[in-house]
PDB file of N, CA and C in Angstrom:
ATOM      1  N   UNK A   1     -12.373  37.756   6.492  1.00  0.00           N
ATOM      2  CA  UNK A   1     -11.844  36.946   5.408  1.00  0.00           C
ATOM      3  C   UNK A   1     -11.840  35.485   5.847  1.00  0.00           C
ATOM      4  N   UNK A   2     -12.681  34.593   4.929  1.00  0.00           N
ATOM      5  CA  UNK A   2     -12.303  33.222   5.771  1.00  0.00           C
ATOM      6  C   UNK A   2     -10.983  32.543   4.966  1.00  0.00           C
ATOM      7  N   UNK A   3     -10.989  31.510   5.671  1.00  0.00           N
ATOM      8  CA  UNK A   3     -10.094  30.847   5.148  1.00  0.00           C
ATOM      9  C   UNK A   3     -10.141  29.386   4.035  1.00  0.00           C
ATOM     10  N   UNK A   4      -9.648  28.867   3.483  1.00  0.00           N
ATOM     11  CA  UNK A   4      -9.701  27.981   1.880  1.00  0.00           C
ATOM     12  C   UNK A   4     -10.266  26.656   3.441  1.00  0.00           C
ATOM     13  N   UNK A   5     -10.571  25.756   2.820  1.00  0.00           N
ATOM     14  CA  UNK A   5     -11.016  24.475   3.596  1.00  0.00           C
ATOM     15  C   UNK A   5      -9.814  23.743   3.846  1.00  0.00           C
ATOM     16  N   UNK A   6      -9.641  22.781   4.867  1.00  0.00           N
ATOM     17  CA  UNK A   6      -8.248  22.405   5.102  1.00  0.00           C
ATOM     18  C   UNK A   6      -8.678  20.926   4.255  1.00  0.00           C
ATOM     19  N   UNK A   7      -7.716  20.283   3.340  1.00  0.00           N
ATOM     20  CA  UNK A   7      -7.604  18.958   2.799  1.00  0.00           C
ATOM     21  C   UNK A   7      -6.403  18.416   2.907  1.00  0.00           C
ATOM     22  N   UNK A   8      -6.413  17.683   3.952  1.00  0.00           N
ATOM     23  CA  UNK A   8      -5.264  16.826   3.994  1.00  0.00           C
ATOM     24  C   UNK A   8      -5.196  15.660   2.784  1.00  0.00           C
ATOM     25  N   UNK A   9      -6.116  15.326   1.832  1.00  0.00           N
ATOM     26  CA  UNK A   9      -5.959  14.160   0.896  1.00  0.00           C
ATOM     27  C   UNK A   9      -5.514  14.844  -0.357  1.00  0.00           C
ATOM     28  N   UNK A  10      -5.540  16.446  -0.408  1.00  0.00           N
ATOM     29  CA  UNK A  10      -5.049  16.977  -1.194  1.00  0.00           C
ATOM     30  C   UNK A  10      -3.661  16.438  -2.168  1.00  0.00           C
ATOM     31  N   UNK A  11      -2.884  16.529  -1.696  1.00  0.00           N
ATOM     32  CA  UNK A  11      -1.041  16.021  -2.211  1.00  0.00           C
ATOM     33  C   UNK A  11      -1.465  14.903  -2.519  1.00  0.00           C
ATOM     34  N   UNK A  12      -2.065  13.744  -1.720  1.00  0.00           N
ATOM     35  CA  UNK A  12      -2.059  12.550  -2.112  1.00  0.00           C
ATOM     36  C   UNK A  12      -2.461  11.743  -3.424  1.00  0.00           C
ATOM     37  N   UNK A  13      -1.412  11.437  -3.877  1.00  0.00           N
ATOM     38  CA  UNK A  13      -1.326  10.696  -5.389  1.00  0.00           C
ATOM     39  C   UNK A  13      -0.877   9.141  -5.343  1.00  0.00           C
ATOM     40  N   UNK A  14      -1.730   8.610  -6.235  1.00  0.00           N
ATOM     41  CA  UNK A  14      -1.446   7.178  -6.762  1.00  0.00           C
ATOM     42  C   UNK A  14      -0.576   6.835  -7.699  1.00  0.00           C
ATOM     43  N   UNK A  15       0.487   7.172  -7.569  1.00  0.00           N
ATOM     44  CA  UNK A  15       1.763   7.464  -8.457  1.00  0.00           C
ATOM     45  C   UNK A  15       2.562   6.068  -8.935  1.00  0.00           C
ATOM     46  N   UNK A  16       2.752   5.516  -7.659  1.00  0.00           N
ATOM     47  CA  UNK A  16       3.516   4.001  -7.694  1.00  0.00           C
ATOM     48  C   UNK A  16       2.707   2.630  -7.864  1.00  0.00           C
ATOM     49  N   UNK A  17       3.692   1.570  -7.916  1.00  0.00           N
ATOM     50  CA  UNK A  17       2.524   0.736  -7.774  1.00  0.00           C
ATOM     51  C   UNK A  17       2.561   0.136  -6.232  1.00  0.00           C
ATOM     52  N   UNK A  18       3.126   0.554  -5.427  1.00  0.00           N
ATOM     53  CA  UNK A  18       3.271   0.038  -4.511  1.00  0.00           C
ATOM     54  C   UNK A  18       1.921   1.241  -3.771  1.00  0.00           C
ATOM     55  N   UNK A  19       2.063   2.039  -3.869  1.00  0.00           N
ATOM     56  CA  UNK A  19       0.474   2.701  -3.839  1.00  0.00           C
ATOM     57  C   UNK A  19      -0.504   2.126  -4.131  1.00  0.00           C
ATOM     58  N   UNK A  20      -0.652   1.847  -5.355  1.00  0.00           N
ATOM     59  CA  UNK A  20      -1.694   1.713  -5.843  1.00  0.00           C
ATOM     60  C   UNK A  20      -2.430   0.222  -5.625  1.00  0.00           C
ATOM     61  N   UNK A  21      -1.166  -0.660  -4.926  1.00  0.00           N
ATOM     62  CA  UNK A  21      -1.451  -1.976  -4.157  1.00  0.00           C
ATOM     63  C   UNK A  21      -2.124  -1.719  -2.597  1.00  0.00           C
ATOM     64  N   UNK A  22      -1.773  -0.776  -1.910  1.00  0.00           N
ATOM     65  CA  UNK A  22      -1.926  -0.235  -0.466  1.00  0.00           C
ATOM     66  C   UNK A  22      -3.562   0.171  -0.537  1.00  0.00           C
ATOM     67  N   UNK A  23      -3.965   1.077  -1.678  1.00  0.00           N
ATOM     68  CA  UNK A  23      -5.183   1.867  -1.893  1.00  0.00           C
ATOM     69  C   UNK A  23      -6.025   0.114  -2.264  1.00  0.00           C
ATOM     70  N   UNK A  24      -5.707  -0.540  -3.276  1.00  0.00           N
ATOM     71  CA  UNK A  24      -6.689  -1.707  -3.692  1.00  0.00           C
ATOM     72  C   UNK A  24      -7.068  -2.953  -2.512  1.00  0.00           C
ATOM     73  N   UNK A  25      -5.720  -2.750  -1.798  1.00  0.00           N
ATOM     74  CA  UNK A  25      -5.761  -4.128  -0.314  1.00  0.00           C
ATOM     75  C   UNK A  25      -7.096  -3.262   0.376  1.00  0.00           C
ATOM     76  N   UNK A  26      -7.048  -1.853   0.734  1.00  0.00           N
ATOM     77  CA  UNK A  26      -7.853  -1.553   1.820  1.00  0.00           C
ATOM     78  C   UNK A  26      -9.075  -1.344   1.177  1.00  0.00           C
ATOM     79  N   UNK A  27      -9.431  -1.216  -0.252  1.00  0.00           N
ATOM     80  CA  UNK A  27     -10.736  -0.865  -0.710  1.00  0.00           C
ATOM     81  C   UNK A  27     -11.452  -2.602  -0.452  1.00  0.00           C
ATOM     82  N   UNK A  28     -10.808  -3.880  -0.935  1.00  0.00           N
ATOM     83  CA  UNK A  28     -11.117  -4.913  -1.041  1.00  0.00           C
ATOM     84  C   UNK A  28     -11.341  -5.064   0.278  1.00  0.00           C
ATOM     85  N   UNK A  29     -10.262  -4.870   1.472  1.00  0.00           N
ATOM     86  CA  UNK A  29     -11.115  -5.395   2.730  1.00  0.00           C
ATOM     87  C   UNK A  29     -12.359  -4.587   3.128  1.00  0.00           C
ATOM     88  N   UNK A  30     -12.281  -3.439   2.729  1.00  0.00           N
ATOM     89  CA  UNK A  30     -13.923  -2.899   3.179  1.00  0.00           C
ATOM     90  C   UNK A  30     -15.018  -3.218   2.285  1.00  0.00           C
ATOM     91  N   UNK A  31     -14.795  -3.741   0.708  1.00  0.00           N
ATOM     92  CA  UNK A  31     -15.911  -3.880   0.337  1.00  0.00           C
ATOM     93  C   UNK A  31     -16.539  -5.122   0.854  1.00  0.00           C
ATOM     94  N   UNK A  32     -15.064  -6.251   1.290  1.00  0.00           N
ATOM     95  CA  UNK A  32     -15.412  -7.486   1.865  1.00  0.00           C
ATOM     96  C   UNK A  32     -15.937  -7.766   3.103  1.00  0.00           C
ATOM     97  N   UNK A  33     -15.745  -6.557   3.809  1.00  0.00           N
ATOM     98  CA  UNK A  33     -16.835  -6.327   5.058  1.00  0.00           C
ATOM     99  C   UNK A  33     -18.019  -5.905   4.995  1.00  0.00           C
ATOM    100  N   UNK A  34     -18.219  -5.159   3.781  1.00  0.00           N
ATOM    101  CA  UNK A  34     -19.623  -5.086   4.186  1.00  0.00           C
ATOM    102  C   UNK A  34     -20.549  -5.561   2.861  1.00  0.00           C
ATOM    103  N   UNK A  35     -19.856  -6.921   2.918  1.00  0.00           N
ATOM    104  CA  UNK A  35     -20.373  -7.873   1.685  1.00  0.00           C
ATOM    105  C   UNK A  35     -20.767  -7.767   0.557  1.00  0.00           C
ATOM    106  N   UNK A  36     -20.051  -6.420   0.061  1.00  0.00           N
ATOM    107  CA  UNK A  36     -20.126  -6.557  -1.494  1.00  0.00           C
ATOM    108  C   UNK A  36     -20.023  -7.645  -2.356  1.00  0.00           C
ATOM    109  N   UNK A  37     -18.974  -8.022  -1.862  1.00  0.00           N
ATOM    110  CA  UNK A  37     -18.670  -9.367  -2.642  1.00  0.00           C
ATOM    111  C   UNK A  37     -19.230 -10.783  -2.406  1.00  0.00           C
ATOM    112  N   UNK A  38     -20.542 -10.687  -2.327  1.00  0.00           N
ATOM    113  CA  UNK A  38     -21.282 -11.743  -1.220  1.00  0.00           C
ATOM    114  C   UNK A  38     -21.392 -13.061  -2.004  1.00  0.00           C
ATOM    115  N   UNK A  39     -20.656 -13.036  -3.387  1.00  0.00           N
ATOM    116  CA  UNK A  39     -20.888 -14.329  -3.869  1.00  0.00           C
ATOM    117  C   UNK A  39     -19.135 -15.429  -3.775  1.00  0.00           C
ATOM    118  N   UNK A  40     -18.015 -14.542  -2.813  1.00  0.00           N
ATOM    119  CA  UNK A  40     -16.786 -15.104  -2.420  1.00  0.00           C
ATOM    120  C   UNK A  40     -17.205 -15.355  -1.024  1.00  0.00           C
ATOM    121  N   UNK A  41     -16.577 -16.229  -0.454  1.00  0.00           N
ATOM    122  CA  UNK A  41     -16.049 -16.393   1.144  1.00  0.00           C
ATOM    123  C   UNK A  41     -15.332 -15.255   1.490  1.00  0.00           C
ATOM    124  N   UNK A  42     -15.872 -15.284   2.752  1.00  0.00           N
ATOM    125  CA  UNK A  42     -15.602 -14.063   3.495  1.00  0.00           C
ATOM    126  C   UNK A  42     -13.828 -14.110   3.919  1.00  0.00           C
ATOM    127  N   UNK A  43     -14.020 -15.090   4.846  1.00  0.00           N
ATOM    128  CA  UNK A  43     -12.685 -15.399   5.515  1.00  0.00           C
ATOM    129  C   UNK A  43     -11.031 -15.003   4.093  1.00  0.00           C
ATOM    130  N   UNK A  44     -11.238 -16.160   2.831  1.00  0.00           N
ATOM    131  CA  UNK A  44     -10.407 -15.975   2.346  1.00  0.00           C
ATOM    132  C   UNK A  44     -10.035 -14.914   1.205  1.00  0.00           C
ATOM    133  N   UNK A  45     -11.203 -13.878   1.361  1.00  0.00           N
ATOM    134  CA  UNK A  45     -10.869 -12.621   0.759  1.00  0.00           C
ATOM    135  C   UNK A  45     -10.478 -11.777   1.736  1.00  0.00           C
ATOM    136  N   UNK A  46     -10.492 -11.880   3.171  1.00  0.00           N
ATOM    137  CA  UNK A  46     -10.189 -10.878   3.922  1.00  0.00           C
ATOM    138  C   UNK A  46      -8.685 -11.012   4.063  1.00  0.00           C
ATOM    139  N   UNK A  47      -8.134 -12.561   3.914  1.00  0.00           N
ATOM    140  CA  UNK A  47      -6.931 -12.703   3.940  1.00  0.00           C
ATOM    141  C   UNK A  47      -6.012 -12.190   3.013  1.00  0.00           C
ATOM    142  N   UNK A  48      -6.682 -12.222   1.251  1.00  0.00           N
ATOM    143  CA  UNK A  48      -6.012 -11.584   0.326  1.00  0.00           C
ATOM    144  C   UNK A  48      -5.929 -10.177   0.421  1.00  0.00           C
ATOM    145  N   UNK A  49      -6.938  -9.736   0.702  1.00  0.00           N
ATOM    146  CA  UNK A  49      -7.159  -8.168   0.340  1.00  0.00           C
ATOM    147  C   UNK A  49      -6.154  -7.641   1.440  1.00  0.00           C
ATOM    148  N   UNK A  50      -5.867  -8.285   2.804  1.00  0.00           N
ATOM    149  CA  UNK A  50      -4.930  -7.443   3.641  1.00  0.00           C
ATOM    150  C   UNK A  50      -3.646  -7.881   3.246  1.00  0.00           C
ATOM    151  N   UNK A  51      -2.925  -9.367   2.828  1.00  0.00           N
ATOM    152  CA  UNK A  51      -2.017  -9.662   2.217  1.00  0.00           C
ATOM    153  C   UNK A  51      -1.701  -8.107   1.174  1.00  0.00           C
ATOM    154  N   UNK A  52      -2.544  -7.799   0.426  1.00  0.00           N
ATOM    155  CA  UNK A  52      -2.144  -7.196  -0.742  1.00  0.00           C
ATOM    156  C   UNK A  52      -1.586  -5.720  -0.130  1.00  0.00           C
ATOM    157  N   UNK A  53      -2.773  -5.284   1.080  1.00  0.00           N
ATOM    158  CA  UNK A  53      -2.071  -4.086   1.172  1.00  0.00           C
ATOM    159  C   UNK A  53      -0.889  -4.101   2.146  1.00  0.00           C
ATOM    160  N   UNK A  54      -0.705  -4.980   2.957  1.00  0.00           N
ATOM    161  CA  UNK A  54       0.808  -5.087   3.934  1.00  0.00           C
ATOM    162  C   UNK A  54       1.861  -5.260   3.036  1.00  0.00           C
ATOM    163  N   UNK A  55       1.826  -6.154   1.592  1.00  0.00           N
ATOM    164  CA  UNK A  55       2.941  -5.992   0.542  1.00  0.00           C
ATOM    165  C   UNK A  55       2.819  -4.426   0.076  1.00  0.00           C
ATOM    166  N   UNK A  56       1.742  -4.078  -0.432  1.00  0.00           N
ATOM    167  CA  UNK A  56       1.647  -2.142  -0.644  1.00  0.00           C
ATOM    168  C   UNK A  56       2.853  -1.401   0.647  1.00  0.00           C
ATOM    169  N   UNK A  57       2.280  -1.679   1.920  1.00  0.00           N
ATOM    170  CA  UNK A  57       2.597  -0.822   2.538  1.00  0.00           C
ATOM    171  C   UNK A  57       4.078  -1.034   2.739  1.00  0.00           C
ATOM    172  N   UNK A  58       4.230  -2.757   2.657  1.00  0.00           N
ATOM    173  CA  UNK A  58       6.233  -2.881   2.903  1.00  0.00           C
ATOM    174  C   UNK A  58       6.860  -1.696   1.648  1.00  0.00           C
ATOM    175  N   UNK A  59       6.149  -2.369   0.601  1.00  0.00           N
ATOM    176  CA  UNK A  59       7.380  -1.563  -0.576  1.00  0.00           C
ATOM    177  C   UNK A  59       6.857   0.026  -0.419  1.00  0.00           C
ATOM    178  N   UNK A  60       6.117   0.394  -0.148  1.00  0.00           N
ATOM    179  CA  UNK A  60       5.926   1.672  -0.310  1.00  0.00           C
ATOM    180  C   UNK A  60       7.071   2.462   1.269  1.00  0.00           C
ATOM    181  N   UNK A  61       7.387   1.660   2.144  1.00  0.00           N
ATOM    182  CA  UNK A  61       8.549   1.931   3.503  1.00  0.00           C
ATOM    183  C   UNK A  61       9.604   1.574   3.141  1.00  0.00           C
ATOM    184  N   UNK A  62       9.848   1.014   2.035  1.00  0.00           N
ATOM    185  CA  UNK A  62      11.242   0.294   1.635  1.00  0.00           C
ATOM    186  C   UNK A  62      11.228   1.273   0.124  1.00  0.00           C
ATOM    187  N   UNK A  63      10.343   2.517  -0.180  1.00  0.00           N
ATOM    188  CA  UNK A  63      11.026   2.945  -1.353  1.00  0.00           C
ATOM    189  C   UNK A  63      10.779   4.115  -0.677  1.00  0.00           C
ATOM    190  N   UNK A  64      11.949   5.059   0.186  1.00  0.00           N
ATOM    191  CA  UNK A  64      11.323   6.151   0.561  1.00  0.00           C
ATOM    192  C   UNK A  64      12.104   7.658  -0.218  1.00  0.00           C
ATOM    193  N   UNK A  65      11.656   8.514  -0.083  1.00  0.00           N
ATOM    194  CA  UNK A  65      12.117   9.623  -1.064  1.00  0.00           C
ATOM    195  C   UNK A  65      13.580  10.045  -0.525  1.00  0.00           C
ATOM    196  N   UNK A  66      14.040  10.368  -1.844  1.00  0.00           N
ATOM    197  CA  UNK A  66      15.920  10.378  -1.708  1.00  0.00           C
ATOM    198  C   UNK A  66      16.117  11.854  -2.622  1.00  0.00           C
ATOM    199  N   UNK A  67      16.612  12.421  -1.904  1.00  0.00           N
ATOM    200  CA  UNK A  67      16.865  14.154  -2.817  1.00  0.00           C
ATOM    201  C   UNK A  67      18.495  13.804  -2.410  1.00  0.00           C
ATOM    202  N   UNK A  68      19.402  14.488  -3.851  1.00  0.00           N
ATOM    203  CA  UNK A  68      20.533  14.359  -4.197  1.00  0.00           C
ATOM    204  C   UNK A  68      20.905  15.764  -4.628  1.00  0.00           C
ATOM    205  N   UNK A  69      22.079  16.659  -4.190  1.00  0.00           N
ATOM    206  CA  UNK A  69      22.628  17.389  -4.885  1.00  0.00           C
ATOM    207  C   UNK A  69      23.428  17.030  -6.289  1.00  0.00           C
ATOM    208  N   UNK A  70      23.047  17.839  -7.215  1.00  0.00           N
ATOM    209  CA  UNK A  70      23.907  17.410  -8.389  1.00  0.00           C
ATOM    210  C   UNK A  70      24.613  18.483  -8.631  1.00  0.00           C
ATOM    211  N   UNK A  71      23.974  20.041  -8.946  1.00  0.00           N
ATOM    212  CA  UNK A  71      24.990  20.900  -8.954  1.00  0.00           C
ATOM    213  C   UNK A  71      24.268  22.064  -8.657  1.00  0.00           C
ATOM    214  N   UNK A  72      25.010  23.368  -9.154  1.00  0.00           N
ATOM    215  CA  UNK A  72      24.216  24.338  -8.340  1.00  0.00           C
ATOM    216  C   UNK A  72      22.832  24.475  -9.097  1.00  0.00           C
ATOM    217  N   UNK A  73      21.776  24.661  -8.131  1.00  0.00           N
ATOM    218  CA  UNK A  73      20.086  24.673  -8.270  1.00  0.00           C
ATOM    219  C   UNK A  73      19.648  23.381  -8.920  1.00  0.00           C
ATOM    220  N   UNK A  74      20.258  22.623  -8.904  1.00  0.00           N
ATOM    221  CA  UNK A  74      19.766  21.581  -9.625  1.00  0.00           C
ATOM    222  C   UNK A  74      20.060  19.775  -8.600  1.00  0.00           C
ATOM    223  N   UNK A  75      18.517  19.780  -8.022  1.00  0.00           N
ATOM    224  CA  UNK A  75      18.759  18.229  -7.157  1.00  0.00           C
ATOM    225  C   UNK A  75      17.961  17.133  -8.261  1.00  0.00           C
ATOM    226  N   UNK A  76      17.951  16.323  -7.541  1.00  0.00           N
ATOM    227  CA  UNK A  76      17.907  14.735  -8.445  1.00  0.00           C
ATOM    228  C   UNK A  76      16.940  14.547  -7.562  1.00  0.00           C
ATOM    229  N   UNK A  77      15.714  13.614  -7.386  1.00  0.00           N
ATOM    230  CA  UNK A  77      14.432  13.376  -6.121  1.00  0.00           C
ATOM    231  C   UNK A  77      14.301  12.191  -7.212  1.00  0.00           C
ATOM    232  N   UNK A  78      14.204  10.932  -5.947  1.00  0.00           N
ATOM    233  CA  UNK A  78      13.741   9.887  -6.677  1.00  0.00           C
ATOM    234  C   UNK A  78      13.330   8.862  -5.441  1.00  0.00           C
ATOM    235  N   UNK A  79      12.511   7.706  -5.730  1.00  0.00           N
ATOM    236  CA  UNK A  79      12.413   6.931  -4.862  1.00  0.00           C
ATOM    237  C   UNK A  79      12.808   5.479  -5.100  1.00  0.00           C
ATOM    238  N   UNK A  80      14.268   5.950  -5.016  1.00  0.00           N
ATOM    239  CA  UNK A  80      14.446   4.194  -4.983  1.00  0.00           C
ATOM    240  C   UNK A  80      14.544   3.208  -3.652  1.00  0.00           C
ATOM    241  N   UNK A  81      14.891   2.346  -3.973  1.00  0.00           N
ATOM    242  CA  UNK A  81      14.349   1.028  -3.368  1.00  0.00           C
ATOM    243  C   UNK A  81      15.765   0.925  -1.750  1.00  0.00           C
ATOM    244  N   UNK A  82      14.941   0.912  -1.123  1.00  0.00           N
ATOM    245  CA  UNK A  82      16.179   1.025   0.163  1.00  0.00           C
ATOM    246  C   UNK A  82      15.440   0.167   1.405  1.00  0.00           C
ATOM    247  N   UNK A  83      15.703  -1.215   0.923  1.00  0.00           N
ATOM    248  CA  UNK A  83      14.986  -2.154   2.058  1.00  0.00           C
ATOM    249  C   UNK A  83      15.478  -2.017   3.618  1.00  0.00           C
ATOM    250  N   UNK A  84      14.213  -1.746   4.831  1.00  0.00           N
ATOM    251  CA  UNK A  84      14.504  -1.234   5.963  1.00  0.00           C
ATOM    252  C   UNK A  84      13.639  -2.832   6.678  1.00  0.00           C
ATOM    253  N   UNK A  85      14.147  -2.874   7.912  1.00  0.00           N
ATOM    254  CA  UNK A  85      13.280  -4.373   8.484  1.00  0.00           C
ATOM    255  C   UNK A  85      11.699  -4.428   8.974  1.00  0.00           C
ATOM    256  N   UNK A  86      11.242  -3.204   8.967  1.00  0.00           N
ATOM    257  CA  UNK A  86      10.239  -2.834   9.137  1.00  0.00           C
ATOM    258  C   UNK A  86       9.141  -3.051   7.788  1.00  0.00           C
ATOM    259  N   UNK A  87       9.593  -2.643   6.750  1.00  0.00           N
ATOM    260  CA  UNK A  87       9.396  -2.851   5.248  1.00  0.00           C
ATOM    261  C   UNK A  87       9.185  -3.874   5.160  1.00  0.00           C
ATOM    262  N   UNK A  88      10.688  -4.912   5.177  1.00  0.00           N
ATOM    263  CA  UNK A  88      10.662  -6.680   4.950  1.00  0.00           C
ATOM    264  C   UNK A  88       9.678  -7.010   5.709  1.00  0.00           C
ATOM    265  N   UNK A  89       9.336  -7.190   6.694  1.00  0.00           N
ATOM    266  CA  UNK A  89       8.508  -7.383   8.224  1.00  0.00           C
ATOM    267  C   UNK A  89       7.165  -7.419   7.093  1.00  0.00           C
ATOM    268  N   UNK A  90       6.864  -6.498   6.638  1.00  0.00           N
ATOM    269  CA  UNK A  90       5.296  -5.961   6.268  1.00  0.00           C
ATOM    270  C   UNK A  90       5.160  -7.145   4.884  1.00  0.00           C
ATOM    271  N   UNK A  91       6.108  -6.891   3.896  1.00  0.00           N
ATOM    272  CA  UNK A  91       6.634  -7.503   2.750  1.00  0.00           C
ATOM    273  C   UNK A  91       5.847  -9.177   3.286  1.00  0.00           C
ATOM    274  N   UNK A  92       6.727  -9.901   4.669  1.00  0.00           N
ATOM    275  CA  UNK A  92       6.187 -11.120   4.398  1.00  0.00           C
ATOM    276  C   UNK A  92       5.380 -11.420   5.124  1.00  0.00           C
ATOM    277  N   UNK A  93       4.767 -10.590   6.092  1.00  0.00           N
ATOM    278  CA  UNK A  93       3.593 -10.755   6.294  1.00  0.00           C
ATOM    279  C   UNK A  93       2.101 -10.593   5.584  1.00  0.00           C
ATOM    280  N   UNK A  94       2.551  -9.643   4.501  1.00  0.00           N
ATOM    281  CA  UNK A  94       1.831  -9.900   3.125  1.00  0.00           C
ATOM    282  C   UNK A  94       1.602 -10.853   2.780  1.00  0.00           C
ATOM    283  N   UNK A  95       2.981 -11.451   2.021  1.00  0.00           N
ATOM    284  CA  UNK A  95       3.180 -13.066   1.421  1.00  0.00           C
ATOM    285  C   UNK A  95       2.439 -14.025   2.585  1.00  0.00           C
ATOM    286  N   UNK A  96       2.872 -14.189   3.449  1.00  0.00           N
ATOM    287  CA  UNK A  96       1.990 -15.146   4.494  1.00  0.00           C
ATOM    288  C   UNK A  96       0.642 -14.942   4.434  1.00  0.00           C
ATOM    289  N   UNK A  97      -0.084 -14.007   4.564  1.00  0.00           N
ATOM    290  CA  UNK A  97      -1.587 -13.422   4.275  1.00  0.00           C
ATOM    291  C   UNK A  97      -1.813 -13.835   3.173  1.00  0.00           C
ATOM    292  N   UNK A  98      -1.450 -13.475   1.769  1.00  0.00           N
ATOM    293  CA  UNK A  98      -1.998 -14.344   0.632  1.00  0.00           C
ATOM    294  C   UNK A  98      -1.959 -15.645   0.322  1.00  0.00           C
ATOM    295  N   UNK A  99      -0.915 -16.130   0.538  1.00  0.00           N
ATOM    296  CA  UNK A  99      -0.482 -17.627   0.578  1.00  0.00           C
ATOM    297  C   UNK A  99      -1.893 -18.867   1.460  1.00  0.00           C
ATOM    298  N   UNK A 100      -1.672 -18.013   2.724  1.00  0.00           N
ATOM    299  CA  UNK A 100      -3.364 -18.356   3.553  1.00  0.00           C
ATOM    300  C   UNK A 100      -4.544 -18.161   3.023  1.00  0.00           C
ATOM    301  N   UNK A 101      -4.406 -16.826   2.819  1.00  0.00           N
ATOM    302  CA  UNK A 101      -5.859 -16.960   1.725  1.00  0.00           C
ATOM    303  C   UNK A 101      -5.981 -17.710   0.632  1.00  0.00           C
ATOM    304  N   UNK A 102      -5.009 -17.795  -0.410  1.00  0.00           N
ATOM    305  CA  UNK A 102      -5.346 -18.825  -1.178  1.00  0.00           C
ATOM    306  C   UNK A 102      -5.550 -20.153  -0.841  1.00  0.00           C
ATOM    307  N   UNK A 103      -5.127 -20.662   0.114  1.00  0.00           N
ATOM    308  CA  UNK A 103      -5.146 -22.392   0.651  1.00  0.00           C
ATOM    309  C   UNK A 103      -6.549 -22.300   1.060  1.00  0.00           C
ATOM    310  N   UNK A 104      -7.318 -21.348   1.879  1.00  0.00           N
ATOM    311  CA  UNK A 104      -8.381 -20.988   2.576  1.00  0.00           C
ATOM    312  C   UNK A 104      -9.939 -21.295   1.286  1.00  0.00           C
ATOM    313  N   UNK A 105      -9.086 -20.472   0.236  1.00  0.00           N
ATOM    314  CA  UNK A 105     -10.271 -20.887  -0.675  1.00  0.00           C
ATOM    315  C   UNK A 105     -10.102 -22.456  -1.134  1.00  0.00           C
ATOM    316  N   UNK A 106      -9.348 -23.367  -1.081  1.00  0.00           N
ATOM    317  CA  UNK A 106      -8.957 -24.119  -1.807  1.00  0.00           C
ATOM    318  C   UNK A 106      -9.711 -25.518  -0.462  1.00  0.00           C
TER     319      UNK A 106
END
């Protein structure tokens, strides 16, 4: 009997937007490496596109999953917002990354 194929990307969903910022920073720096985008500067798209996903990745560490008892068989699962320094850390090193990139094109 074999066994089903293993997929770890399986579960993985684009649910938030703090996802869906993390997934767009890293698609932009690879298309910007291998010069898709060959009619921008290199330098100050590499700065945005990682800006974008270090803000992805802060809020997506600063919203982490919270399960709540409410009563019997019945929990509450949500992800709210619970800023950690590791998060902030990522958050403005984002902001610093875009901020550069934009001056960079300018």
């Amino acid at each position: 009997m074999s066994q089903p194929p293993i997929n770890p990307l399986k579960n993985m969903k684009i649910d938030y937007w703090y996802k869906a910022l993390t997934v767009v920073g890293a698609a932009l720096f690879v298309f910007n490496g291998t010069s898709f985008f060959d009619r921008y500067p290199v330098v100050p798209l590499g700065f945005l596109s990682s800006g974008i996903f270090f803000i992805g990745l802060g809020e997506w560490i600063n919203h982490p999953l919270k399960v709540r008892f409410i009563g019997p068989g019945v929990w509450a699962r949500g992800y709210n917002r619970s800023s950690c320094s590791l998060g902030i850390i990522f958050d403005i090193l984002g902001c610093f990354l875009i901020v550069t990139g934009v001056v960079k094109f300018f």
